[in-house]
PDB file of N, CA and C in Angstrom:
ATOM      1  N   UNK A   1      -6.012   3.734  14.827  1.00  0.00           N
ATOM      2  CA  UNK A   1      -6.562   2.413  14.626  1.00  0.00           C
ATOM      3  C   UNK A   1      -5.569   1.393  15.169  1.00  0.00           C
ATOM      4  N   UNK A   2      -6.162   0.597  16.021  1.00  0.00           N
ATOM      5  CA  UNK A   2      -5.355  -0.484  16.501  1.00  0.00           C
ATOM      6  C   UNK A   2      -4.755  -1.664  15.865  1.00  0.00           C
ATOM      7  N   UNK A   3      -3.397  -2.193  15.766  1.00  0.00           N
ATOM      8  CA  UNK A   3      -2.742  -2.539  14.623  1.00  0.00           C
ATOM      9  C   UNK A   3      -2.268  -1.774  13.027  1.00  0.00           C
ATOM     10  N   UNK A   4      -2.803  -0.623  12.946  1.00  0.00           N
ATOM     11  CA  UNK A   4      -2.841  -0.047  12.029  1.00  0.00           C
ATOM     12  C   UNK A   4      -1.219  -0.024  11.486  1.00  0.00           C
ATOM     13  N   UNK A   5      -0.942  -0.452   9.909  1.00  0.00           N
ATOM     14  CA  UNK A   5       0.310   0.093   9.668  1.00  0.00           C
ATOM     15  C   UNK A   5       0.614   1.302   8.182  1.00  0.00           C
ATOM     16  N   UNK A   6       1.229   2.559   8.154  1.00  0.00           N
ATOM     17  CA  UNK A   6       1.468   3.031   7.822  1.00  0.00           C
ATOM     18  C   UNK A   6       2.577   3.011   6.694  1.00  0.00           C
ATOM     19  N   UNK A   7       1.938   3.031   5.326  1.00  0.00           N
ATOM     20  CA  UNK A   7       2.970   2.862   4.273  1.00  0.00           C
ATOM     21  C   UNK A   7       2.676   3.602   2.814  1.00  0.00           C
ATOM     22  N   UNK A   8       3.257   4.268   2.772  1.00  0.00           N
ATOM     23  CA  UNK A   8       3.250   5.555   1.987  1.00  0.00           C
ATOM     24  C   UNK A   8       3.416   5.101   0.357  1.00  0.00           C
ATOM     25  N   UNK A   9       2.389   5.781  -0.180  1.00  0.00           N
ATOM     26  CA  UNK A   9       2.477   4.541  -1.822  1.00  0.00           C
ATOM     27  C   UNK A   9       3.664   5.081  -2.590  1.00  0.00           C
ATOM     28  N   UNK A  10       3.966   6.676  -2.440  1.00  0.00           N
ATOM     29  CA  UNK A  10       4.956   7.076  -3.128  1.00  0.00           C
ATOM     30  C   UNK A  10       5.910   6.407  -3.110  1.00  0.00           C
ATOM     31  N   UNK A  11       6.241   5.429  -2.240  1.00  0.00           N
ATOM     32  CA  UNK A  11       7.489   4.564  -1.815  1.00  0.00           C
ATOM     33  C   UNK A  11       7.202   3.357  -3.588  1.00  0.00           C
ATOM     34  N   UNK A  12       6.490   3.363  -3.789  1.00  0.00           N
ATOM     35  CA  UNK A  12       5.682   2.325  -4.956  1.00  0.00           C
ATOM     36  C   UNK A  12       6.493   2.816  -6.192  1.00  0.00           C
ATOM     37  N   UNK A  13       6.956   4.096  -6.769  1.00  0.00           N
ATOM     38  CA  UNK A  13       6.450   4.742  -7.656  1.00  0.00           C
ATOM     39  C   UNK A  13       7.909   4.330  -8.101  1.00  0.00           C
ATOM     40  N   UNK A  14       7.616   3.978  -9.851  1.00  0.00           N
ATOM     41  CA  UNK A  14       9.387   3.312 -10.202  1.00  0.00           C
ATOM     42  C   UNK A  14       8.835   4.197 -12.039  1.00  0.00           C
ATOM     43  N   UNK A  15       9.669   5.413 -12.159  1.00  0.00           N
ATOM     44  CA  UNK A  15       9.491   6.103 -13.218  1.00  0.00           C
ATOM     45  C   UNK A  15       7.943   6.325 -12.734  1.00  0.00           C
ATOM     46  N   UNK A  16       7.015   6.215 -13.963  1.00  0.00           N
ATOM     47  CA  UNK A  16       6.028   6.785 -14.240  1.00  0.00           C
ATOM     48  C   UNK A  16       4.831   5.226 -13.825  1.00  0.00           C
ATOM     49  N   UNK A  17       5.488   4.490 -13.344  1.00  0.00           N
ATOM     50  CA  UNK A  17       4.655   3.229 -13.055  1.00  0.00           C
ATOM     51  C   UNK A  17       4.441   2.920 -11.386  1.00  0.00           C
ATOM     52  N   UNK A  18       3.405   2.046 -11.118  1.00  0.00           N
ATOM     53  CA  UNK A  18       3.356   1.750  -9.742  1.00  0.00           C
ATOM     54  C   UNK A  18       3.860   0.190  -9.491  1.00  0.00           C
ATOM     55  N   UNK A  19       4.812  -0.149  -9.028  1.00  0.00           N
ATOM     56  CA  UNK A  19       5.265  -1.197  -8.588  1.00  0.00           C
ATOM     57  C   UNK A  19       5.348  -2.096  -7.069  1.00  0.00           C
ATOM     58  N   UNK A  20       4.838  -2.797  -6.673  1.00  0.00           N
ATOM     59  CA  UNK A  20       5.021  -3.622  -5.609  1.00  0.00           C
ATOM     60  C   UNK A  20       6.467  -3.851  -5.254  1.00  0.00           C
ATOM     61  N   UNK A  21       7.309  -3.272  -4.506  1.00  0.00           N
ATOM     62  CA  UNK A  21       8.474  -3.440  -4.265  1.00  0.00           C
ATOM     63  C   UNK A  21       8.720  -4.778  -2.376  1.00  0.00           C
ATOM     64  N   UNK A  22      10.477  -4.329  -2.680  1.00  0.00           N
ATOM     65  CA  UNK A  22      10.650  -5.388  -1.928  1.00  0.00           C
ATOM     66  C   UNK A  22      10.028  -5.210  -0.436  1.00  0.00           C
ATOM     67  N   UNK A  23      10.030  -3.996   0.170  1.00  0.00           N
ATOM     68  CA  UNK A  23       9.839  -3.588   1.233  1.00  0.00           C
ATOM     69  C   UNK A  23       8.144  -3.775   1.345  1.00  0.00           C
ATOM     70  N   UNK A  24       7.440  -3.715   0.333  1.00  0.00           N
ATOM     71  CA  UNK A  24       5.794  -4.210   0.348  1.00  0.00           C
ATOM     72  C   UNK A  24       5.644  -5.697   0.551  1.00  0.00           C
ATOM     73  N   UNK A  25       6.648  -6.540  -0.163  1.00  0.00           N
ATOM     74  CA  UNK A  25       6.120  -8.015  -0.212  1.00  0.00           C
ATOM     75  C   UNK A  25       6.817  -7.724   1.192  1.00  0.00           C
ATOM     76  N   UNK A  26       7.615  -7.383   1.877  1.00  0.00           N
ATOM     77  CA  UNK A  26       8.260  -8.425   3.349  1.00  0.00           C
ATOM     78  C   UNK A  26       7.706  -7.642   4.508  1.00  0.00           C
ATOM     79  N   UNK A  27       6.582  -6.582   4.326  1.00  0.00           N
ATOM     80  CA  UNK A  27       5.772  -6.181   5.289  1.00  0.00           C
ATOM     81  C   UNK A  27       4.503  -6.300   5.601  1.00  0.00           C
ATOM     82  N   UNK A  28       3.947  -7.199   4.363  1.00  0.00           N
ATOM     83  CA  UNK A  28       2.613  -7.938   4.472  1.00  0.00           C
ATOM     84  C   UNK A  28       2.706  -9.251   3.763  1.00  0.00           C
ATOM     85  N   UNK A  29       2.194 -10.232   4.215  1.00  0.00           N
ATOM     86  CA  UNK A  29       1.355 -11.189   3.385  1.00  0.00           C
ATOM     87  C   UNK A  29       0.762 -11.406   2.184  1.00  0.00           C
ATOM     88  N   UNK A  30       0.813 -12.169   0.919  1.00  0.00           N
ATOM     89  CA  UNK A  30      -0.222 -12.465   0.387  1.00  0.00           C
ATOM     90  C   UNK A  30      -1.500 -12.750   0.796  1.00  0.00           C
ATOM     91  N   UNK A  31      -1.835 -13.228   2.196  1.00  0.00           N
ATOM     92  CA  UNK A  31      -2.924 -13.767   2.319  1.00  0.00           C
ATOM     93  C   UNK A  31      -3.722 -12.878   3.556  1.00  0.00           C
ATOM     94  N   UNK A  32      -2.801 -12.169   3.691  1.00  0.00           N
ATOM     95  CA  UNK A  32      -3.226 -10.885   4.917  1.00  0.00           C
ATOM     96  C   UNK A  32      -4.361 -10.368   4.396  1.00  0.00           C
ATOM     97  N   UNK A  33      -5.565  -9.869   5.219  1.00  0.00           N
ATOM     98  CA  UNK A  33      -6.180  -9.030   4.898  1.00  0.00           C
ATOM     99  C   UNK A  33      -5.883  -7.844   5.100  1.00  0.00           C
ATOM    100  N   UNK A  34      -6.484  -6.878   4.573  1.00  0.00           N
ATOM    101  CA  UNK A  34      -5.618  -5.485   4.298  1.00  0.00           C
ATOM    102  C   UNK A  34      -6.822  -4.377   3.770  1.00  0.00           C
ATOM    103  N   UNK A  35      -6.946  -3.486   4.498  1.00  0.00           N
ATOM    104  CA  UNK A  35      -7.669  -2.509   4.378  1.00  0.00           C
ATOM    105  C   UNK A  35      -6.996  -1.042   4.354  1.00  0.00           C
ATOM    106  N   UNK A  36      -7.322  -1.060   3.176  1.00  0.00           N
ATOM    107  CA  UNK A  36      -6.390   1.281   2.655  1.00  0.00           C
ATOM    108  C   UNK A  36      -7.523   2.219   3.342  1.00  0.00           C
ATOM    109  N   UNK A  37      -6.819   2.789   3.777  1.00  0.00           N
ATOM    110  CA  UNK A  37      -7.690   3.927   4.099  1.00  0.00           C
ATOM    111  C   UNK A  37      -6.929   5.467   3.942  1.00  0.00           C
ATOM    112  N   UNK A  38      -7.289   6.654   3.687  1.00  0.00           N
ATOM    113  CA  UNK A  38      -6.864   7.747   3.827  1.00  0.00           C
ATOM    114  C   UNK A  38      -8.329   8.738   4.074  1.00  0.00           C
ATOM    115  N   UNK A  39      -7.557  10.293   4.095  1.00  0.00           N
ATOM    116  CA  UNK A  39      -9.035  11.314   4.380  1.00  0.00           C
ATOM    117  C   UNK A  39      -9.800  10.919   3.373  1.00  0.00           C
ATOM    118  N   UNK A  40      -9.228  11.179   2.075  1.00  0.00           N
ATOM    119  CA  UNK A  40     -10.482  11.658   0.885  1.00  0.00           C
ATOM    120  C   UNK A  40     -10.493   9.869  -0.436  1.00  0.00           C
ATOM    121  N   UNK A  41      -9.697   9.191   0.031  1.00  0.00           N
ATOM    122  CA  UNK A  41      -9.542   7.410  -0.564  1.00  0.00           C
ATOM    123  C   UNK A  41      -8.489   7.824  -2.317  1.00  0.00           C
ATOM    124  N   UNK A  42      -8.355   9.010  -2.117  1.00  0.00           N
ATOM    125  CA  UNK A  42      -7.148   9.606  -3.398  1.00  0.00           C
ATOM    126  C   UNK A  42      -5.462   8.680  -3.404  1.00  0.00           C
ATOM    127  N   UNK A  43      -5.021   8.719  -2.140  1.00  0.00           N
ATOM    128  CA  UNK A  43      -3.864   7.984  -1.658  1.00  0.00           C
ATOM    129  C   UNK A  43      -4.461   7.054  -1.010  1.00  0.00           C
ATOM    130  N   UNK A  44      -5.557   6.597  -0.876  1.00  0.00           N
ATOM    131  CA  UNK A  44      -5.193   4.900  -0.409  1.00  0.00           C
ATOM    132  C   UNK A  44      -5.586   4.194  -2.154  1.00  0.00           C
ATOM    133  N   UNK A  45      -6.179   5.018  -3.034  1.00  0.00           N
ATOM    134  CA  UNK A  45      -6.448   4.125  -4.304  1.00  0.00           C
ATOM    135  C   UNK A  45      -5.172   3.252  -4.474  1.00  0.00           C
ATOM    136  N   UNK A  46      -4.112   4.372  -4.531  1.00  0.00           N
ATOM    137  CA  UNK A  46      -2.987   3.306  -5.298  1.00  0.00           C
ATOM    138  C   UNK A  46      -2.527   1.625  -4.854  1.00  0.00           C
ATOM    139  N   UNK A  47      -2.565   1.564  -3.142  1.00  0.00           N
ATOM    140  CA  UNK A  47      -2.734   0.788  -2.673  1.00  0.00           C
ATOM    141  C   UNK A  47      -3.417  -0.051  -2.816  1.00  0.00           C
ATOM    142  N   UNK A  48      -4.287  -0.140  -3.050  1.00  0.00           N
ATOM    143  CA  UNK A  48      -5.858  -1.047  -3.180  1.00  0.00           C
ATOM    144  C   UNK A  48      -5.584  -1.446  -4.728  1.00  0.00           C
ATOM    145  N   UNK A  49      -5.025  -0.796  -5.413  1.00  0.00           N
ATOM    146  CA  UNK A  49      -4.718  -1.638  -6.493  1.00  0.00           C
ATOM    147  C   UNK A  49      -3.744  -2.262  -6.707  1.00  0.00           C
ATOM    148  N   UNK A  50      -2.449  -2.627  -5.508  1.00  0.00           N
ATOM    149  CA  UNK A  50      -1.712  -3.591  -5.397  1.00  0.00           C
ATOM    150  C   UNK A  50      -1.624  -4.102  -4.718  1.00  0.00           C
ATOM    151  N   UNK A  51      -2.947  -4.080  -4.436  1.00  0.00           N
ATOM    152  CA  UNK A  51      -3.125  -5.749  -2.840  1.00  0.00           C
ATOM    153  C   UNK A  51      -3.529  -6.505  -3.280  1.00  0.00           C
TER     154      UNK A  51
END
């Protein structure tokens, strides 16, 4: 996919919680639109719930 960027949610994971870290806020926008995608939408869920 053209423009597409690649970011792995496990990078998210702080103990047993999912967190928005620093490397998420300074590689997108608040106001970016932003579409998760994966094969089966299992690993893009986590994403989609911190956009």
């Amino acid at each position: 996919m053209p423009t597409a960027k690649n970011f792995d949610w496990e990078q998210l994971k702080v103990d047993s919680n999912l967190s928005a870290n620093e490397e998420l806020l300074n590689r997108f926008k608040t106001d970016d639109s932003i579409v998760v995608y994966c094969g089966s939408g299992v690993t893009a869920s986590p994403l989609y719930a911190l956009c």
